[in-house]
C-alpha atoms as a PDB file:
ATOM      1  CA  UNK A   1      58.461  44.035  54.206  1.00  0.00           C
ATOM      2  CA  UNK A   2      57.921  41.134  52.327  1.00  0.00           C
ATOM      3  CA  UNK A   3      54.854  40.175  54.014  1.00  0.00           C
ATOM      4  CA  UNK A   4      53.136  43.680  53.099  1.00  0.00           C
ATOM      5  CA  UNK A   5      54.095  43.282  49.891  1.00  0.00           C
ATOM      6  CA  UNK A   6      51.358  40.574  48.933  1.00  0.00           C
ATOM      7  CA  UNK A   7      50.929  39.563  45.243  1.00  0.00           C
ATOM      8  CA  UNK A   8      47.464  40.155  44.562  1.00  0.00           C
ATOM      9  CA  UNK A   9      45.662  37.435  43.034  1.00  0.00           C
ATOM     10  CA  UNK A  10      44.819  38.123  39.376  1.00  0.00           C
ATOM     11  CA  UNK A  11      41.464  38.523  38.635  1.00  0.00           C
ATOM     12  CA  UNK A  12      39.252  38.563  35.355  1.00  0.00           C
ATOM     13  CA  UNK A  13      41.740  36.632  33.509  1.00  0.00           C
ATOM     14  CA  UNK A  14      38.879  34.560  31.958  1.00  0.00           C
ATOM     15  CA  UNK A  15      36.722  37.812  31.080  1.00  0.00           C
ATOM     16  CA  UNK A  16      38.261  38.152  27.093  1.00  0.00           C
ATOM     17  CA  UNK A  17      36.983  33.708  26.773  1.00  0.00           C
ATOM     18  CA  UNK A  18      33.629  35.300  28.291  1.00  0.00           C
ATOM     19  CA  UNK A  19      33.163  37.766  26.180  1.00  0.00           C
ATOM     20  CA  UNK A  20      34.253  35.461  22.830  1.00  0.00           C
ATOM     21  CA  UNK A  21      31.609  32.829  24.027  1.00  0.00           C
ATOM     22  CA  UNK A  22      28.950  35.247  24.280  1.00  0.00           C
ATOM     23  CA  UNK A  23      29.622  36.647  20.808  1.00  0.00           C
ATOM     24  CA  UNK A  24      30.159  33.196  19.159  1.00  0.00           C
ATOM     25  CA  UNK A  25      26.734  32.351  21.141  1.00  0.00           C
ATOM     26  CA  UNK A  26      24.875  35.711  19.950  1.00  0.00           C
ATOM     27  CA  UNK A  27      26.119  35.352  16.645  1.00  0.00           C
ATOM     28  CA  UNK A  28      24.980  31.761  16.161  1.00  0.00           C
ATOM     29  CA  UNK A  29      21.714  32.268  17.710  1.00  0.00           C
ATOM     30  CA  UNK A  30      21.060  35.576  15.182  1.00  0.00           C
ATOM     31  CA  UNK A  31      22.388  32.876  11.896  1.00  0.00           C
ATOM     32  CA  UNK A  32      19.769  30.294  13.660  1.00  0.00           C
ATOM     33  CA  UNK A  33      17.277  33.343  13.371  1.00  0.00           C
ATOM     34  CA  UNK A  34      17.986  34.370  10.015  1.00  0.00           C
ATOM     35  CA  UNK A  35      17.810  30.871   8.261  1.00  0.00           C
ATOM     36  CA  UNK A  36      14.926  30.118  10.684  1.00  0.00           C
ATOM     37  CA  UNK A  37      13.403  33.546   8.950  1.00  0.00           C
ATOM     38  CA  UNK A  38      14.451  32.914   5.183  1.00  0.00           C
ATOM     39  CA  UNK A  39      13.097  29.242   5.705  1.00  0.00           C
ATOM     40  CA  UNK A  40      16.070  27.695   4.882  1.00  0.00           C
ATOM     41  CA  UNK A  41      16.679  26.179   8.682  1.00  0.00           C
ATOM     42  CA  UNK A  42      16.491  22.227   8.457  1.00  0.00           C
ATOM     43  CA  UNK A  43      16.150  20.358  11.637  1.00  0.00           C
ATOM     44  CA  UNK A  44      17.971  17.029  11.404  1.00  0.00           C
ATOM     45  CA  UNK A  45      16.591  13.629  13.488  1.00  0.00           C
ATOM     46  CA  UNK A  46      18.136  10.724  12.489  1.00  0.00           C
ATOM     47  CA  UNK A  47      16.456   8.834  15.487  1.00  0.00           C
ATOM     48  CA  UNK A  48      13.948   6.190  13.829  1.00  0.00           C
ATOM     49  CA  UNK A  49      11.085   5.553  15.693  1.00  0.00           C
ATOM     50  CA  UNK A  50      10.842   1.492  15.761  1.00  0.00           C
ATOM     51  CA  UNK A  51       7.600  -0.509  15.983  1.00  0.00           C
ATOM     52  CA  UNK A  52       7.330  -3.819  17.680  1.00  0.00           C
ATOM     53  CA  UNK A  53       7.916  -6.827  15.651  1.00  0.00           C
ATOM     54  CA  UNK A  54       4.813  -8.026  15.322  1.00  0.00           C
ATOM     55  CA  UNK A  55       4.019  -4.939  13.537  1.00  0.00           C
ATOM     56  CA  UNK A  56       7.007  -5.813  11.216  1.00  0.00           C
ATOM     57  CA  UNK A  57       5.787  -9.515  10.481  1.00  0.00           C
ATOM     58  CA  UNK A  58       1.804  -8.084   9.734  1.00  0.00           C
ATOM     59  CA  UNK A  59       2.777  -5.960   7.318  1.00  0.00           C
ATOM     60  CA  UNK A  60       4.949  -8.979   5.853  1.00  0.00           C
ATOM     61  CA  UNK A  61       2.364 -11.386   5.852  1.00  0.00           C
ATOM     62  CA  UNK A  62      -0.572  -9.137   4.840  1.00  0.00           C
ATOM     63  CA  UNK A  63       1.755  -8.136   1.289  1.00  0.00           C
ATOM     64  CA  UNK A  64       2.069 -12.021   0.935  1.00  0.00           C
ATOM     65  CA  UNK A  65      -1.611 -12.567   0.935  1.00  0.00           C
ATOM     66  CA  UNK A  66      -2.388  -9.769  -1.052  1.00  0.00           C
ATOM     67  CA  UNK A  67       0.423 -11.546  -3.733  1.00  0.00           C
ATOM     68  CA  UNK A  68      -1.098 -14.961  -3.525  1.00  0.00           C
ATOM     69  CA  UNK A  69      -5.061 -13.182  -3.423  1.00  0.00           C
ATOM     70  CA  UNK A  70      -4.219 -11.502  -6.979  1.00  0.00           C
ATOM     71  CA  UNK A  71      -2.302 -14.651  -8.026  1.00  0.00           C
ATOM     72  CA  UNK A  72      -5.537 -16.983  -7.359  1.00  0.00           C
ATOM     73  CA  UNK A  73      -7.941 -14.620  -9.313  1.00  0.00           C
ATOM     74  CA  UNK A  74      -6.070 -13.802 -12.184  1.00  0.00           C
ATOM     75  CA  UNK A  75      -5.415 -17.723 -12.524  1.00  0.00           C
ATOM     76  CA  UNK A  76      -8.781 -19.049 -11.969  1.00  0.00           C
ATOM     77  CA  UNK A  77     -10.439 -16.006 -14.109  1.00  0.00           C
ATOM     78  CA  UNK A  78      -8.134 -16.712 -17.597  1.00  0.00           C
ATOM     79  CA  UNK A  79      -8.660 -20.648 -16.716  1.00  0.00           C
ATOM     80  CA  UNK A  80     -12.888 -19.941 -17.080  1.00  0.00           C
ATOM     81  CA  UNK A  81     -13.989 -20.712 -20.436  1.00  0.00           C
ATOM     82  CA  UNK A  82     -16.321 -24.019 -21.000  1.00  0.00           C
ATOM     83  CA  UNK A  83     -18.527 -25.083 -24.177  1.00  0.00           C
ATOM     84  CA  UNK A  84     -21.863 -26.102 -23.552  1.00  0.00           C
ATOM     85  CA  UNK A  85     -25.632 -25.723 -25.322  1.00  0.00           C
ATOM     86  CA  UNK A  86     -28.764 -24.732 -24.596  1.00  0.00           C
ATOM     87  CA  UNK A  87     -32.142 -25.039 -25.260  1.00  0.00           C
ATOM     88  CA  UNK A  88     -34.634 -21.786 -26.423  1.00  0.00           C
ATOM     89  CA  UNK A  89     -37.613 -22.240 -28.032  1.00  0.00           C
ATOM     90  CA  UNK A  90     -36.766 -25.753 -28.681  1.00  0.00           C
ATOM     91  CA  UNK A  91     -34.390 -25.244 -31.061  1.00  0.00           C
ATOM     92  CA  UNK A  92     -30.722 -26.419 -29.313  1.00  0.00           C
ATOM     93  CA  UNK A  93     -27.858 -23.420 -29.251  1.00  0.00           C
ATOM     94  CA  UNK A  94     -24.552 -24.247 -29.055  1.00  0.00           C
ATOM     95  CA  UNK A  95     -22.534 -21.992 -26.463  1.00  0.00           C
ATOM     96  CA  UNK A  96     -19.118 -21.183 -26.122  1.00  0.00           C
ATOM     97  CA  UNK A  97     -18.223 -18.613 -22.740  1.00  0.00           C
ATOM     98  CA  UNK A  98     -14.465 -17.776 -22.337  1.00  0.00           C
ATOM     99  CA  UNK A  99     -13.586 -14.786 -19.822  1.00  0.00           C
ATOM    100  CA  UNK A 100     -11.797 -12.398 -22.385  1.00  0.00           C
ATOM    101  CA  UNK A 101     -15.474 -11.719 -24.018  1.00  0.00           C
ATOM    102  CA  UNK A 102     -16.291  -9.815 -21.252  1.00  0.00           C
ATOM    103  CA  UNK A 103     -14.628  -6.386 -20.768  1.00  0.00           C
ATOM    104  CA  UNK A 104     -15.433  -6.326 -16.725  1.00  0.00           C
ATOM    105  CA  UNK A 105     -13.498  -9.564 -16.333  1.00  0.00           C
ATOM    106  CA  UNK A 106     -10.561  -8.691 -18.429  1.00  0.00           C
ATOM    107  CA  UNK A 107     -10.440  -5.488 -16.580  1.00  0.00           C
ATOM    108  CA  UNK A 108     -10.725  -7.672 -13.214  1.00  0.00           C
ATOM    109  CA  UNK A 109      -7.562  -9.153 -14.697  1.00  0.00           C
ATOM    110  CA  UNK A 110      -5.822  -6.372 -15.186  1.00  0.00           C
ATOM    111  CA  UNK A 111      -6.248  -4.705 -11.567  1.00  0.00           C
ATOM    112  CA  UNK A 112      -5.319  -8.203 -10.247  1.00  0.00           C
ATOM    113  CA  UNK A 113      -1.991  -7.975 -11.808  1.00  0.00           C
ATOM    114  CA  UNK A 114      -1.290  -4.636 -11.245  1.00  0.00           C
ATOM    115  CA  UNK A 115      -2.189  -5.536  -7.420  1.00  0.00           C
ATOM    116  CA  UNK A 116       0.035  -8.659  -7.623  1.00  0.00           C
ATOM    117  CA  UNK A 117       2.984  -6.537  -8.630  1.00  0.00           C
ATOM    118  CA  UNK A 118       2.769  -3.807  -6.054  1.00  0.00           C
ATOM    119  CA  UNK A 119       2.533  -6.341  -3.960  1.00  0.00           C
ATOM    120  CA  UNK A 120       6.118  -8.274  -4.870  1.00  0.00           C
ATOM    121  CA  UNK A 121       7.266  -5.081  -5.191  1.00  0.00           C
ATOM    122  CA  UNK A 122       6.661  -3.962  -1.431  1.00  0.00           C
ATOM    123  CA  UNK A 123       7.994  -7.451  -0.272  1.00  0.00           C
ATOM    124  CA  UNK A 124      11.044  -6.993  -2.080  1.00  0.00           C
ATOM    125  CA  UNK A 125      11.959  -3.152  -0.771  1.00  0.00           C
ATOM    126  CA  UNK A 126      10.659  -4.525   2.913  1.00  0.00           C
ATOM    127  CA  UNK A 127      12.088  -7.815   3.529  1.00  0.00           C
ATOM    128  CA  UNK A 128      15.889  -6.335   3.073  1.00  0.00           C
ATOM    129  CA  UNK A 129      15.178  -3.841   5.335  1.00  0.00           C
ATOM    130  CA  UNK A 130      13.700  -6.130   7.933  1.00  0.00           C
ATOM    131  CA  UNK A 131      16.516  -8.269   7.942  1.00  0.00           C
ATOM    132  CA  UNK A 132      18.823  -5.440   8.806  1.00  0.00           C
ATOM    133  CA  UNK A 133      16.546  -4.854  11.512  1.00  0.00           C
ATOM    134  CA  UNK A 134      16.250  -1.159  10.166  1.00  0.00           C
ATOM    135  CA  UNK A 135      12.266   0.365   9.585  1.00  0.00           C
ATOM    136  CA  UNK A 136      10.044  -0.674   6.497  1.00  0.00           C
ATOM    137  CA  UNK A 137       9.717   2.391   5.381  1.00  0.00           C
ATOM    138  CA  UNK A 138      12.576   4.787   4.465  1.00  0.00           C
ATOM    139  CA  UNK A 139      11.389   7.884   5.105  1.00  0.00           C
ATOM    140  CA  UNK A 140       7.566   9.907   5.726  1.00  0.00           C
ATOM    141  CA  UNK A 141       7.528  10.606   1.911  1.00  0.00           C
ATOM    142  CA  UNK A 142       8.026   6.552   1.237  1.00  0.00           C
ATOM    143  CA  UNK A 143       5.207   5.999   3.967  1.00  0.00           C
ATOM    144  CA  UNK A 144       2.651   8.145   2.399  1.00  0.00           C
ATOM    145  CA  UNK A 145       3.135   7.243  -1.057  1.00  0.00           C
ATOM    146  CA  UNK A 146       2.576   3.395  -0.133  1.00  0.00           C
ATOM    147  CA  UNK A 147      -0.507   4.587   1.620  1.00  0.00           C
ATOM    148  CA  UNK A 148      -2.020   6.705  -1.108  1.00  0.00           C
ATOM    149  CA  UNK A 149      -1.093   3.533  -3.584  1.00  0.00           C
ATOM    150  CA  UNK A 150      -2.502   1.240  -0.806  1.00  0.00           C
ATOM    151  CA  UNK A 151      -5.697   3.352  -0.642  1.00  0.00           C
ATOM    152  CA  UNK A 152      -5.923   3.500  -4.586  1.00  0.00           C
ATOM    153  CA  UNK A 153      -5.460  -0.132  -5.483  1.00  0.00           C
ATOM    154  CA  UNK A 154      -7.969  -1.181  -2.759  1.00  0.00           C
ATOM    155  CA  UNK A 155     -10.347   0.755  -4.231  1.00  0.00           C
ATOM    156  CA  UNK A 156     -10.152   0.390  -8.041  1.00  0.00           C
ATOM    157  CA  UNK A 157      -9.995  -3.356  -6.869  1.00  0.00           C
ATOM    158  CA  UNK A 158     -13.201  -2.900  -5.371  1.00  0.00           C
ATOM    159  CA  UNK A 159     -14.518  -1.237  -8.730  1.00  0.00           C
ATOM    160  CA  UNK A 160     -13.613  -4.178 -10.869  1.00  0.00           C
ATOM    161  CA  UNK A 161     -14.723  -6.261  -8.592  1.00  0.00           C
ATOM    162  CA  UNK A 162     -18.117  -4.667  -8.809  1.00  0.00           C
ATOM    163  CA  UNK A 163     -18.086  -4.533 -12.252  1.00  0.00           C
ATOM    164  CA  UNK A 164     -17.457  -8.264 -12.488  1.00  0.00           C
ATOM    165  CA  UNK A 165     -20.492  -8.883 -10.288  1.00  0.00           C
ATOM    166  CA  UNK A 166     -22.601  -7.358 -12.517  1.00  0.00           C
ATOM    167  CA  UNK A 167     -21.672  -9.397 -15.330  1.00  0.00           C
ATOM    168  CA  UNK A 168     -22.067 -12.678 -13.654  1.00  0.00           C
ATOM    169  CA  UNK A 169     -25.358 -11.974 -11.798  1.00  0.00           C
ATOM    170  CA  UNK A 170     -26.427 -10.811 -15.230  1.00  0.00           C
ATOM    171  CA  UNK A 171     -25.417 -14.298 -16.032  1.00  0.00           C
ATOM    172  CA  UNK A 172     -27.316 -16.361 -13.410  1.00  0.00           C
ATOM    173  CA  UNK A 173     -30.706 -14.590 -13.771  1.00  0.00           C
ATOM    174  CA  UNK A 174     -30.751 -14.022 -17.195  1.00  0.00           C
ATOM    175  CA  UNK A 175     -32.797 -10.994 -18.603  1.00  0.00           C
ATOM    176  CA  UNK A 176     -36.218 -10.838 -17.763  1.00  0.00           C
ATOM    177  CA  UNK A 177     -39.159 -10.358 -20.045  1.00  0.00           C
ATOM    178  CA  UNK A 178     -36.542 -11.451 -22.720  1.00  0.00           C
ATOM    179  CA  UNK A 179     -35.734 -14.531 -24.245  1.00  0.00           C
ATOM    180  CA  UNK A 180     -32.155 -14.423 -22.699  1.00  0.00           C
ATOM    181  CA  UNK A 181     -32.167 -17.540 -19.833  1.00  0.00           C
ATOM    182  CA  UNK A 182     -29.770 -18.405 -17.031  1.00  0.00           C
ATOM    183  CA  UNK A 183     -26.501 -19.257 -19.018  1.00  0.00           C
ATOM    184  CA  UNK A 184     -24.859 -20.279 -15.845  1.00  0.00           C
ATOM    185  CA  UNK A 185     -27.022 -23.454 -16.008  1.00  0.00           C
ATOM    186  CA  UNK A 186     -25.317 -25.338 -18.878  1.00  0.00           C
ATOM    187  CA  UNK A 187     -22.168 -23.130 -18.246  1.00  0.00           C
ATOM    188  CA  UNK A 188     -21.865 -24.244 -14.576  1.00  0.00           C
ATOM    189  CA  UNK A 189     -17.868 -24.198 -14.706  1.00  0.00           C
ATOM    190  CA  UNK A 190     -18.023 -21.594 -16.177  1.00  0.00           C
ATOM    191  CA  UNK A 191     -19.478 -19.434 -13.682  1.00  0.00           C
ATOM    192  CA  UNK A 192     -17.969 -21.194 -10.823  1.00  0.00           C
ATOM    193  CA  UNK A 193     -14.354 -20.064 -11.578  1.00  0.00           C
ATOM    194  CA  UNK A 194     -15.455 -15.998 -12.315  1.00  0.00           C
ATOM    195  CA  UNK A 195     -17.142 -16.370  -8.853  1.00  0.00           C
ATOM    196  CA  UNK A 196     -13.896 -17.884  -7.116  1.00  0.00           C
ATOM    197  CA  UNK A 197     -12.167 -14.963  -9.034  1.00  0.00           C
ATOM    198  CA  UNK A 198     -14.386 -12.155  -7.962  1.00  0.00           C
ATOM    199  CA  UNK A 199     -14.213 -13.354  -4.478  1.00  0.00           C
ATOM    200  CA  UNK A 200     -10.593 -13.188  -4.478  1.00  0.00           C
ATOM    201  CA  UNK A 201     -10.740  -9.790  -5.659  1.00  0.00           C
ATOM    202  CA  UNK A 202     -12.816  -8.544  -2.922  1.00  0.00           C
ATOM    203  CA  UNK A 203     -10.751 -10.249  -0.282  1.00  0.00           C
ATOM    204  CA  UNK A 204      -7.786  -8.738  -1.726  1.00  0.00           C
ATOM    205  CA  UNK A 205      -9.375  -4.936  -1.621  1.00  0.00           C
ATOM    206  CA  UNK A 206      -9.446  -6.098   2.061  1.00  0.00           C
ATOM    207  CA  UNK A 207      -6.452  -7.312   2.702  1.00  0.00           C
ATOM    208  CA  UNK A 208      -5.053  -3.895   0.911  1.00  0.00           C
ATOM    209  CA  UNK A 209      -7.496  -1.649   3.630  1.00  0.00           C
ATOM    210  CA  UNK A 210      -5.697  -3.108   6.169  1.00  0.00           C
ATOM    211  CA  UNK A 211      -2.048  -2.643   4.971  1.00  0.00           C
ATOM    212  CA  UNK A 212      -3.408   1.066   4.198  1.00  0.00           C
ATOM    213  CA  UNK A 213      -4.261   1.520   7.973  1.00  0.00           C
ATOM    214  CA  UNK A 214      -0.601  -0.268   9.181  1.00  0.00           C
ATOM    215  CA  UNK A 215       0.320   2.680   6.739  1.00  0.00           C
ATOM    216  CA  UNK A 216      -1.476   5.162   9.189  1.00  0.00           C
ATOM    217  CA  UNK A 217      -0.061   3.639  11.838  1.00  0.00           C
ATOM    218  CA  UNK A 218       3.788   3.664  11.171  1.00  0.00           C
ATOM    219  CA  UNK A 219       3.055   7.162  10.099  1.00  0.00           C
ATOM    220  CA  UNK A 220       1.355   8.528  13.011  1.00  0.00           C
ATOM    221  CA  UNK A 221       4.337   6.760  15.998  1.00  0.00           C
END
């Protein structure tokens, strides 16, 4: 009699868990929708995307240069100055050329700094960062404001530059049909040093195109 008398197995035990999972699981997905739907749904992704080294020790290098380019022209530019005369008309002129009477070179000067201390400014929030191995930039936002800054300074660099050029060619050709000569003749220091300085300049609105496309670079991996 015993051996009719079987204990069923129980079945279904696990059917209340089922049913709790599938609510907890409905009810999460519908908060998921909701936020997703009121736009307050933020994805977190703390993985960080890391570039090769190399890409690390460019963007190092290329703020150094850019810190010893605007060093070198603001130097040599408010070091010009030189006394000299000249002749017009026969009667002897005295001269006296000193960068600060031009307004182009002064504001050459004043990009140049501005440059120099973006520059020490970058190498100061990167090289922390690079020794803990972690990325140069701290976030997207940090990226693209060093790139619009980046593509700024490059070209208001390139502005004074061009403004600067102006001034000096002005000064090696003189003004035609006018009794204004070549001043860069007796004032042959003079000139010398605002050319080293403009060239600077330009080769620093380089060096900042470049960091602005490592900018694009680290943005777009």
């Amino acid at each position: 009699m015993s051996n009719d008398h079987k204990t069923q197995p129980e079945t279904a035990i696990q059917l209340p868990e089922l049913n709790t999972t599938t609510t907890t699981t409905n009810t999460t997905t519908t908060k998921v929708a909701d936020e997703a739907e009121n736009g307050t749904l933020v994805i977190s992704n703390n993985s960080t995307k890391k570039l090769p080294r190399n890409y690390v020790v460019m963007h190092i290098v290329l703020r150094v240069a850019c810190l010893l380019a605007s060093l070198v022209s603001v130097i040599v530019m408010t070091t010009a100055k030189e006394k000299s005369s000249i002749s017009i008309y026969g009667f002897d002129l005295p001269l006296y050329s000193k960068w600060s009477f031009s307004g182009s070179f002064q504001y050459l000067v004043g990009v140049s700094v501005v440059v120099g201390v973006h520059s020490l400014l970058q190498l100061v929030m990167t090289a922390p960062r690079m020794l803990r191995k972690s990325s140069i930039f701290s976030s997207r936002n940090h990226a693209w404001l060093i790139f619009a800054a980046d593509q700024v300074f490059a070209y208001v660099m390139m502005s004074a530059g061009s403004a600067a050029t102006g001034v000096t060619n002005l000064n090696h050709t003189g003004i035609k049909h006018a009794a204004l000569p070549n001043f860069c003749k007796p004032l042959r220091s003079f000139c010398d040093r605002v050319g080293v300085s403009i060239a600077f300049a330009f080769f620093n609105c380089f060096l900042l195109a470049i960091c602005a496309v490592l900018d694009i670079i680290w943005l777009s991996n």
